[in-house]
Structure formats: structure tokens, C-alpha cells
C-alpha atoms as a PDB file:
ATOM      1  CA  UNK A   1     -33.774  78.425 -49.939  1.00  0.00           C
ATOM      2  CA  UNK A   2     -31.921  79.084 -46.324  1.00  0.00           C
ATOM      3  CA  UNK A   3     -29.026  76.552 -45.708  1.00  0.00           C
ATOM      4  CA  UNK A   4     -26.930  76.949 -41.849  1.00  0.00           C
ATOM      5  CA  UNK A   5     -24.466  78.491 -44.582  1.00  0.00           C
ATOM      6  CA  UNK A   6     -26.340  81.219 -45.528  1.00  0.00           C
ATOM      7  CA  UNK A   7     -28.199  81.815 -41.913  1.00  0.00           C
ATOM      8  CA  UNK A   8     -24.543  82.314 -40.411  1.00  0.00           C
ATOM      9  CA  UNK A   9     -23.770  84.399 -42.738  1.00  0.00           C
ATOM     10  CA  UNK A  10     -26.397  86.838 -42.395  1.00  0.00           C
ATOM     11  CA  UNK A  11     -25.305  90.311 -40.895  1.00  0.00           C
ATOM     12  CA  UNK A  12     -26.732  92.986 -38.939  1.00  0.00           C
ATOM     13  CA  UNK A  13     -27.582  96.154 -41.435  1.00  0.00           C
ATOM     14  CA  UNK A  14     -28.947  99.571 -40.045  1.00  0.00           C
ATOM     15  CA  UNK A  15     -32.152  98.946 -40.706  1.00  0.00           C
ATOM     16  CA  UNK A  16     -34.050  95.370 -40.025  1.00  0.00           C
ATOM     17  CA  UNK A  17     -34.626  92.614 -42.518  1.00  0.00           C
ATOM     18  CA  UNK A  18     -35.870  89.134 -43.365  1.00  0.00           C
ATOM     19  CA  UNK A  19     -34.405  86.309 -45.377  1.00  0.00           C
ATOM     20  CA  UNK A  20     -37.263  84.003 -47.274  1.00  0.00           C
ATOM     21  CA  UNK A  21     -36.592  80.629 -46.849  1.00  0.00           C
ATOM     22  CA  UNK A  22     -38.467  80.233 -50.307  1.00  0.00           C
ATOM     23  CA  UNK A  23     -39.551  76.803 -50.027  1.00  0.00           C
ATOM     24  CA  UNK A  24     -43.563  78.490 -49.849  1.00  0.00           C
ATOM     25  CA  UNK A  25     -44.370  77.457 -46.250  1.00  0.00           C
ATOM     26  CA  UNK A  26     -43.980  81.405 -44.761  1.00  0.00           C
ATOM     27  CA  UNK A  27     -40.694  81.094 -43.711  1.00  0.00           C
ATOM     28  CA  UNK A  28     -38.474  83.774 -42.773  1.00  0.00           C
ATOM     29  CA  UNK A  29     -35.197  84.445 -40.886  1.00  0.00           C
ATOM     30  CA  UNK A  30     -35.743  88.411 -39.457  1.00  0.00           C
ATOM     31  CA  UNK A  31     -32.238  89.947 -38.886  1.00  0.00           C
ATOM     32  CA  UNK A  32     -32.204  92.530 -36.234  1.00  0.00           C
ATOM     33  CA  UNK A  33     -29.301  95.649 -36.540  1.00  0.00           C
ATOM     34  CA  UNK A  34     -28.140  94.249 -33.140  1.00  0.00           C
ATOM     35  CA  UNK A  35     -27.468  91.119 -34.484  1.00  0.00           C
ATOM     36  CA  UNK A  36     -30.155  89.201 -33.353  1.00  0.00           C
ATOM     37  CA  UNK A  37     -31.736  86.446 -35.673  1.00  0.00           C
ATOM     38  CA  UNK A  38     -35.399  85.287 -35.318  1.00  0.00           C
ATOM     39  CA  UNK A  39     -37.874  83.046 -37.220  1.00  0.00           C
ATOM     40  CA  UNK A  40     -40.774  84.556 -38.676  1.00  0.00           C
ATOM     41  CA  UNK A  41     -43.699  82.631 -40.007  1.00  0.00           C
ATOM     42  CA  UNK A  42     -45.996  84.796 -42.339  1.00  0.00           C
ATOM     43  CA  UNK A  43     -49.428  83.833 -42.918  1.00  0.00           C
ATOM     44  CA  UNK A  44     -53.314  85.095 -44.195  1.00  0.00           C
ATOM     45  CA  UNK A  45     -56.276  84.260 -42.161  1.00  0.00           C
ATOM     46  CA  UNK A  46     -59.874  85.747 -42.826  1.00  0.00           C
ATOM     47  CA  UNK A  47     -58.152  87.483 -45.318  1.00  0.00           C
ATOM     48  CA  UNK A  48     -55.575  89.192 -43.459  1.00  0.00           C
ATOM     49  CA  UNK A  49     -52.398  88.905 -43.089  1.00  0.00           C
ATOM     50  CA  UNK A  50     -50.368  88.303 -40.249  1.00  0.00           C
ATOM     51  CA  UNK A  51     -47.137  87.183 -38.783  1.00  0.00           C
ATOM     52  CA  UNK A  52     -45.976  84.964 -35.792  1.00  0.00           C
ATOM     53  CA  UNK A  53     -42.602  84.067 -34.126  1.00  0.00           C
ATOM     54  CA  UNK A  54     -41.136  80.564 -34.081  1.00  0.00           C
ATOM     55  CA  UNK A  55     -37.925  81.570 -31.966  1.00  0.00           C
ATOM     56  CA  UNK A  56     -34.960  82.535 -32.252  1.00  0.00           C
ATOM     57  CA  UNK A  57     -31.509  81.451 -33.937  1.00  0.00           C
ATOM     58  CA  UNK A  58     -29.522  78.881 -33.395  1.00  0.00           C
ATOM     59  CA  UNK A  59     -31.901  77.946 -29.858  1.00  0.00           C
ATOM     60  CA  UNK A  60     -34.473  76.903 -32.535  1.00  0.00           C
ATOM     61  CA  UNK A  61     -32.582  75.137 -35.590  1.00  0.00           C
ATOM     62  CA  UNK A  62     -33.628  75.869 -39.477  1.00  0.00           C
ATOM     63  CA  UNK A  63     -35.304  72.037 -39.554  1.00  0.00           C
ATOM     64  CA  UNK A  64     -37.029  72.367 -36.478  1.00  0.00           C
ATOM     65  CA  UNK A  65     -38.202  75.936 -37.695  1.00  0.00           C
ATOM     66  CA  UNK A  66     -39.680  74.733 -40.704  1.00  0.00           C
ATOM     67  CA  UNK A  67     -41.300  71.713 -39.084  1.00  0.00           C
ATOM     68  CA  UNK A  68     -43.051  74.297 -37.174  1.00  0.00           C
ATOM     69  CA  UNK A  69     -43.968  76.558 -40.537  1.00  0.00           C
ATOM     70  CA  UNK A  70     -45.158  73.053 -42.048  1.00  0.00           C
ATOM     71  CA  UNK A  71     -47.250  72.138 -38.533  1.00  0.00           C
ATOM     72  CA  UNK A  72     -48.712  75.995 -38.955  1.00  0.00           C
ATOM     73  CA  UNK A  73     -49.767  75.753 -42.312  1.00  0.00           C
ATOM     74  CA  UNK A  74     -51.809  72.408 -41.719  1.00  0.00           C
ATOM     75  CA  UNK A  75     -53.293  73.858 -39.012  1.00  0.00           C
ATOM     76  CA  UNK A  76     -54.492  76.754 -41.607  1.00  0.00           C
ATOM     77  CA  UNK A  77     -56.145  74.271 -43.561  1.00  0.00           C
ATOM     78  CA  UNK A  78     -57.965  72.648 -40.646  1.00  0.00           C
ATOM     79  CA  UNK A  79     -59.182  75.954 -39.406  1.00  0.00           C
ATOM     80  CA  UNK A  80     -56.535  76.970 -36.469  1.00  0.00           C
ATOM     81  CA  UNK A  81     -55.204  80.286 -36.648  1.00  0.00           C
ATOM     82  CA  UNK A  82     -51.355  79.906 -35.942  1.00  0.00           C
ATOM     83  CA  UNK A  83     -51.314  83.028 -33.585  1.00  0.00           C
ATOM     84  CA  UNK A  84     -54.497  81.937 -31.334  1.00  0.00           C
ATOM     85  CA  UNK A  85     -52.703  78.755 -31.014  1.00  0.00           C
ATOM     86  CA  UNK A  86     -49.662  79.986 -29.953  1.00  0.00           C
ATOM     87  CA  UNK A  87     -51.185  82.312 -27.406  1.00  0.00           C
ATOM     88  CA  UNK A  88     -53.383  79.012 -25.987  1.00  0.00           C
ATOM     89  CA  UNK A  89     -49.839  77.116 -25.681  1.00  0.00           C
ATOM     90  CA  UNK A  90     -47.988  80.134 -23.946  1.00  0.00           C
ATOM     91  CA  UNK A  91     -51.090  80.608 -21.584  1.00  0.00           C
ATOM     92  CA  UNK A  92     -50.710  76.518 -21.095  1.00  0.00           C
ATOM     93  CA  UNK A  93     -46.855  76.273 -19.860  1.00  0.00           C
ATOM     94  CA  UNK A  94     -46.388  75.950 -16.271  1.00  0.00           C
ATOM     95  CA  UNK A  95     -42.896  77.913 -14.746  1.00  0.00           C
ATOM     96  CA  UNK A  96     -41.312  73.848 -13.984  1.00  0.00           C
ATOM     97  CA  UNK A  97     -42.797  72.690 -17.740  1.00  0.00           C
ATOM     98  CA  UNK A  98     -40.599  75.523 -19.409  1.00  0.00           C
ATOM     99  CA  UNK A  99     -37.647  74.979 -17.110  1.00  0.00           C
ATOM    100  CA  UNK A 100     -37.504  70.988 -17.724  1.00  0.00           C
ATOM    101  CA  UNK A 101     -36.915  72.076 -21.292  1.00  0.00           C
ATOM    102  CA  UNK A 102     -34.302  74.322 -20.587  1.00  0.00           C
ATOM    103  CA  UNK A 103     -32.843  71.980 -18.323  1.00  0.00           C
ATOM    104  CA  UNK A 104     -32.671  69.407 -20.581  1.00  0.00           C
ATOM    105  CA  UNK A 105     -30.826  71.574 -23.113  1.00  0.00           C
ATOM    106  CA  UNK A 106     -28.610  73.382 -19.582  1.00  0.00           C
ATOM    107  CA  UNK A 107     -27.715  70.203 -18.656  1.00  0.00           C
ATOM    108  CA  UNK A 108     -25.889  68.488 -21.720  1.00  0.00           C
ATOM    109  CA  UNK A 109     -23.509  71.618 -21.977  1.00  0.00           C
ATOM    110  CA  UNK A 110     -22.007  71.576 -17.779  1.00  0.00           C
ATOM    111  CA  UNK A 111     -21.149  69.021 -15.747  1.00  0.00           C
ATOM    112  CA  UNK A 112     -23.215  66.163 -13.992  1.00  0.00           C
ATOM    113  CA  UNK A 113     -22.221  67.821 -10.963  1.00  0.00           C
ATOM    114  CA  UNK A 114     -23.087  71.127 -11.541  1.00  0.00           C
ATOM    115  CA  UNK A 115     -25.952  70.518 -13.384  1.00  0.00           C
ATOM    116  CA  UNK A 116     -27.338  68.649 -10.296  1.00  0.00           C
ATOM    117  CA  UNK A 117     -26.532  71.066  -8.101  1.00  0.00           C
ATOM    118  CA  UNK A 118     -28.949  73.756 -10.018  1.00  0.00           C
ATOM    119  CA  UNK A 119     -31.807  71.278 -10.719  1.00  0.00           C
ATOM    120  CA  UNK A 120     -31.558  70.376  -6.711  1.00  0.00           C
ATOM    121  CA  UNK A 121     -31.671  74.173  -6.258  1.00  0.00           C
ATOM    122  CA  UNK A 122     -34.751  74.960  -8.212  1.00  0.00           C
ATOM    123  CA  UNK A 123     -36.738  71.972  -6.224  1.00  0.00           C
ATOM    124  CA  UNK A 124     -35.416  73.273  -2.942  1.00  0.00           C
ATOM    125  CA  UNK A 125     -35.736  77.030  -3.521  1.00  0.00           C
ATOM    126  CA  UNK A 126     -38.095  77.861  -6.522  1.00  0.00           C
ATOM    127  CA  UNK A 127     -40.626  75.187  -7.516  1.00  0.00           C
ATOM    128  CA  UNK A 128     -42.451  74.618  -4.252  1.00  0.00           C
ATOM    129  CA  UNK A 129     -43.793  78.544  -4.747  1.00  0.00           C
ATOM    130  CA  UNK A 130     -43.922  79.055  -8.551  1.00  0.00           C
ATOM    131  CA  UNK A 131     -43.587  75.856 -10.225  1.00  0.00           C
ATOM    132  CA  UNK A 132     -47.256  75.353 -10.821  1.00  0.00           C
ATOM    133  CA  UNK A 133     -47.976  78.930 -11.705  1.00  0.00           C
ATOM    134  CA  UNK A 134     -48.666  79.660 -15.625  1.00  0.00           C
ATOM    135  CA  UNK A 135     -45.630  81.225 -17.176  1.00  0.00           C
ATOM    136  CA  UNK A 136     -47.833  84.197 -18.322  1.00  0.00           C
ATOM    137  CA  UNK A 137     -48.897  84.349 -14.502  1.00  0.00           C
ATOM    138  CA  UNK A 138     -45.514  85.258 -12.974  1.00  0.00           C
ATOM    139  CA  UNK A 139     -44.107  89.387 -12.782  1.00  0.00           C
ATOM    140  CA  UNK A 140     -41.452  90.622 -10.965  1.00  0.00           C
ATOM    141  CA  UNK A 141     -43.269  90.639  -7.800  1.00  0.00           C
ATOM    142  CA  UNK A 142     -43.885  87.325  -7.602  1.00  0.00           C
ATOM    143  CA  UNK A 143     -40.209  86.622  -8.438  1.00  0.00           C
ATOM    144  CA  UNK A 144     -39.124  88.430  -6.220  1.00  0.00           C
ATOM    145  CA  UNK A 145     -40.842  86.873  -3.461  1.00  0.00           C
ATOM    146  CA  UNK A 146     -39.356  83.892  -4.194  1.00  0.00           C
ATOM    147  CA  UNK A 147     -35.709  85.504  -4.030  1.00  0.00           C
ATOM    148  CA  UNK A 148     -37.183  87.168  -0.331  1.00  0.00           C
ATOM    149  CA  UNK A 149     -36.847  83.757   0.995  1.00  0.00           C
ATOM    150  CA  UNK A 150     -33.389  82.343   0.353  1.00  0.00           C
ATOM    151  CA  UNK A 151     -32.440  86.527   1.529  1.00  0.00           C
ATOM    152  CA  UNK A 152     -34.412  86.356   4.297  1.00  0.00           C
ATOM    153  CA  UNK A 153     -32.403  83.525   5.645  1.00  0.00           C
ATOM    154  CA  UNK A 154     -28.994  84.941   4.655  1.00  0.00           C
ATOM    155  CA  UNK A 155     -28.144  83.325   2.006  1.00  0.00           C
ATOM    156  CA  UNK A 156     -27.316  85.930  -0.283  1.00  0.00           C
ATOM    157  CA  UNK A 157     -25.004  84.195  -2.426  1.00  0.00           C
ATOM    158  CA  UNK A 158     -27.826  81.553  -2.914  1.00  0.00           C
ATOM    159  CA  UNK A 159     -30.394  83.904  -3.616  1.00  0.00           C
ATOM    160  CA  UNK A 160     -28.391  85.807  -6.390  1.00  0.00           C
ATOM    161  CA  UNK A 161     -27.784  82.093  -8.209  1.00  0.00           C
ATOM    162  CA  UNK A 162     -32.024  81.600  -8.168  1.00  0.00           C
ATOM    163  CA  UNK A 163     -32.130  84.627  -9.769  1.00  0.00           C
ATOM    164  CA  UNK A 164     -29.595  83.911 -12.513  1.00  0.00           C
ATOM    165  CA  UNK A 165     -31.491  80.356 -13.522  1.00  0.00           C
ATOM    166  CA  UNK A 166     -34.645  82.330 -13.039  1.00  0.00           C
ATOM    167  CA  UNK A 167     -33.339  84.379 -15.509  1.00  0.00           C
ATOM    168  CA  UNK A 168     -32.045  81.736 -17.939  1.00  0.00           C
ATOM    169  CA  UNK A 169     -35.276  80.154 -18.107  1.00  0.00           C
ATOM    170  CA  UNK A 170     -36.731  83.342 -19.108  1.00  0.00           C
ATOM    171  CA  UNK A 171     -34.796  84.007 -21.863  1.00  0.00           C
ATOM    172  CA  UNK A 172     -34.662  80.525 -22.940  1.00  0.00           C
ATOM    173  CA  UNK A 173     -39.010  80.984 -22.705  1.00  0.00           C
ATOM    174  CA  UNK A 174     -38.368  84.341 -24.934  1.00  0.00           C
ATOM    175  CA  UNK A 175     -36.273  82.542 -27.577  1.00  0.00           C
ATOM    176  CA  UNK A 176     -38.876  80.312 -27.690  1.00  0.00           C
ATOM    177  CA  UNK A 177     -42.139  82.126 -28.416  1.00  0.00           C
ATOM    178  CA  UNK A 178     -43.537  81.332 -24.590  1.00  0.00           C
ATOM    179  CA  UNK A 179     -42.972  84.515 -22.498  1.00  0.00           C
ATOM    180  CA  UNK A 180     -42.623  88.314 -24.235  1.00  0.00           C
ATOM    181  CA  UNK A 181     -39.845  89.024 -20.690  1.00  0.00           C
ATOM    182  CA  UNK A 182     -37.803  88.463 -18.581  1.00  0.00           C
ATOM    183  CA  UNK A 183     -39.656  89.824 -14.767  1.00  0.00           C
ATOM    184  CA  UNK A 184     -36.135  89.324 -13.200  1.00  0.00           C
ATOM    185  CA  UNK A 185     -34.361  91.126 -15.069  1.00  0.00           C
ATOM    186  CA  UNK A 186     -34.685  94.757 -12.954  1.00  0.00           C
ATOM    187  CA  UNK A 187     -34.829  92.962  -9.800  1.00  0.00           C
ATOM    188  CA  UNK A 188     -30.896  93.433  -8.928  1.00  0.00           C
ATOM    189  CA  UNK A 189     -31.009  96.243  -6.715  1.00  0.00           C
ATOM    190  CA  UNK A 190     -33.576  94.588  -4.688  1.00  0.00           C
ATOM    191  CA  UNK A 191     -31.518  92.061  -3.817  1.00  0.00           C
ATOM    192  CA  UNK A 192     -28.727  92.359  -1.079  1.00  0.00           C
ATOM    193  CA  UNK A 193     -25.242  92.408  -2.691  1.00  0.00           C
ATOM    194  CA  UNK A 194     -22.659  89.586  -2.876  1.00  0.00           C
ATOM    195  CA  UNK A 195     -20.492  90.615   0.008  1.00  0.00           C
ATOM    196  CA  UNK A 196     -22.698  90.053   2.296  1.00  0.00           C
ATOM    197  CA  UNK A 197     -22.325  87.017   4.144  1.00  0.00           C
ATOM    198  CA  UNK A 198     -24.161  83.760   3.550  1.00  0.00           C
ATOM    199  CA  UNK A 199     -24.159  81.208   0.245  1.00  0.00           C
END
């Protein structure tokens, strides 16, 4: 059985490899040789077997992993294939759905201050054009777009912060099972550089 103990513990080998949690509900921590730690939830349906993400380590806690291993395997005995699901629920999440959640998790580790001053920046500079769009729905192009705007007026400075909590919302998406990438990420030399005037 997994304890935090154990999970902390756990250390990148050459190869990759997966820890059971052995409590029968498909469990599995997957250790990546670069370190990386990610739950694994292994399961049959229509007699074949498969295998789904639940997140990644510590963004997605070893209770709240096997809640969701428990809330898959009841869904196997009503007839819901786990991966189907998940694909409905990351087609679902709108761009401002998945970056309340991140905010909400942002926010309790800065300051009041600061973490008003990004959530004022995303409804100013980013939500009006790609707040309603489906995660699954936004690429680089239409990120970069949105960073067109804030450079278009000159404020560079600005523009490279939108594309850092862009960024962070991303990854935070990735962690959790709702996007596969990050569309900023290769967007930096398309954006004017930092010593250029504006904020």
C-alpha cells in the first residue's frame, strides 16, 4: 500500500516504472527517469485492458488519487468506460473553468495583492477572447493572438506576463489529465523582447 512516505521516496531509475498502490482499485504511481511522478489507473473493459492518467504528483494528492480510482471503478460497474469519460470531461472544460481552478490553488500560495493583480489581468487581457473557448479548442495560434493584442499596444512587458499565466494554466491542465500541451510554450520568439519599452 502507497503512504506520502513511500511516494517521496520514490526515485528516478533509467528505465520507467510504477508503484501499485495494492489496495485492488488499479492504482499506480508511474515514476519517470526524469523524475517525474504520475498516477496511473489500470483497468479492463470489453475485455481489454487499458490505462488512464489521474495527474500528476503532489498537484493531485494520494487520497484524492484514489478517490478518483474508486469513482472509476464504479463507473466500470455501471457501464462507463473511464477513458471515454475522461475524454468527454477534457472536451467539456472551458479555458476560464480550468484557470478558476488553478487560481484557486495560485492564489493561496502569493499575496492578496499580487494575486489580484493576475486574476484582474486575465479578465482585462485574456478571457474576453478565449475564456469561453474549449480547452481542447485553443493552439498556439490562437494564443498567440491573444498575446498580439497587449504587443500591439506596446505593452511588452504585459504581454510576456499573459503568456507566463497562460502557461501556468497549461501545465496546471497537463498535471491534471485536461490538456496533452502546453500551445505557449514555443511562442517566445514571437513575442517582442523585454527591453522594449512598455509594461
Amino acid at each position: 500500500m502507497l503512504t506520502e512516505r513511500t511516494i517521496n521516496q520514490a526515485k528516478p531509475k533509467d528505465k520507467l516504472y510504477r508503484l501499485s498502490d495494492n489496495t485492488g482499485n488499479g492504482l499506480s504511481l508511474e515514476v519517470s527517469p526524469e523524475g517525474g511522478k504520475r498516477w496511473r489507473f489500470r483497468y479492463r473493459f470489453q475485455r481489454k485492458a487499458k490505462m488512464i492518467s489521474l495527474g500528476t504528483y503532489p498537484l493531485v494528492s494520494l487520497k484524492d488519487a484514489r478517490s478518483k480510482a474508486i469513482d472509476a471503478k464504479k463507473g466500470l460497474e455501471s457501464g462507463v468506460e473511464p477513458g471515454a469519460k475522461k475524454k468527454a470531461a477534457q472536451d467539456a472544460k472551458t479555458f476560464q473553468e480550468v484557470a478558476q481552478e488553478w487560481f484557486d490553488r495560485f492564489s493561496a500560495t502569493t499575496t492578496p495583492r499580487y494575486a489580484a493583480e493576475v486574476w484582474s489581468r486575465l479578465e482585462r487581457e485574456v478571457f474576453p477572447f478565449i475564456g469561453n473557448k474549449l480547452l481542447a479548442d485553443i493552439d498556439a495560434p490562437t494564443v498567440l493572438s491573444v498575446l498580439r493584442r497587449t504587443e500591439d499596444r506596446g505593452v511588452i512587458i504585459t504581454t510576456h506576463k499573459i503568456k507566463s499565466h497562460i502557461s501556468q494554466i497549461f501545465k496546471y491542465a497537463i498535471a491534471c489529465g485536461l490538456a496533452y500541451a502546453d500551445p505557449s510554450r514555443d511562442l517566445s520568439a514571437e513575442v517582442l523582447p523585454k527591453n522594449r519599452t512598455g509594461v
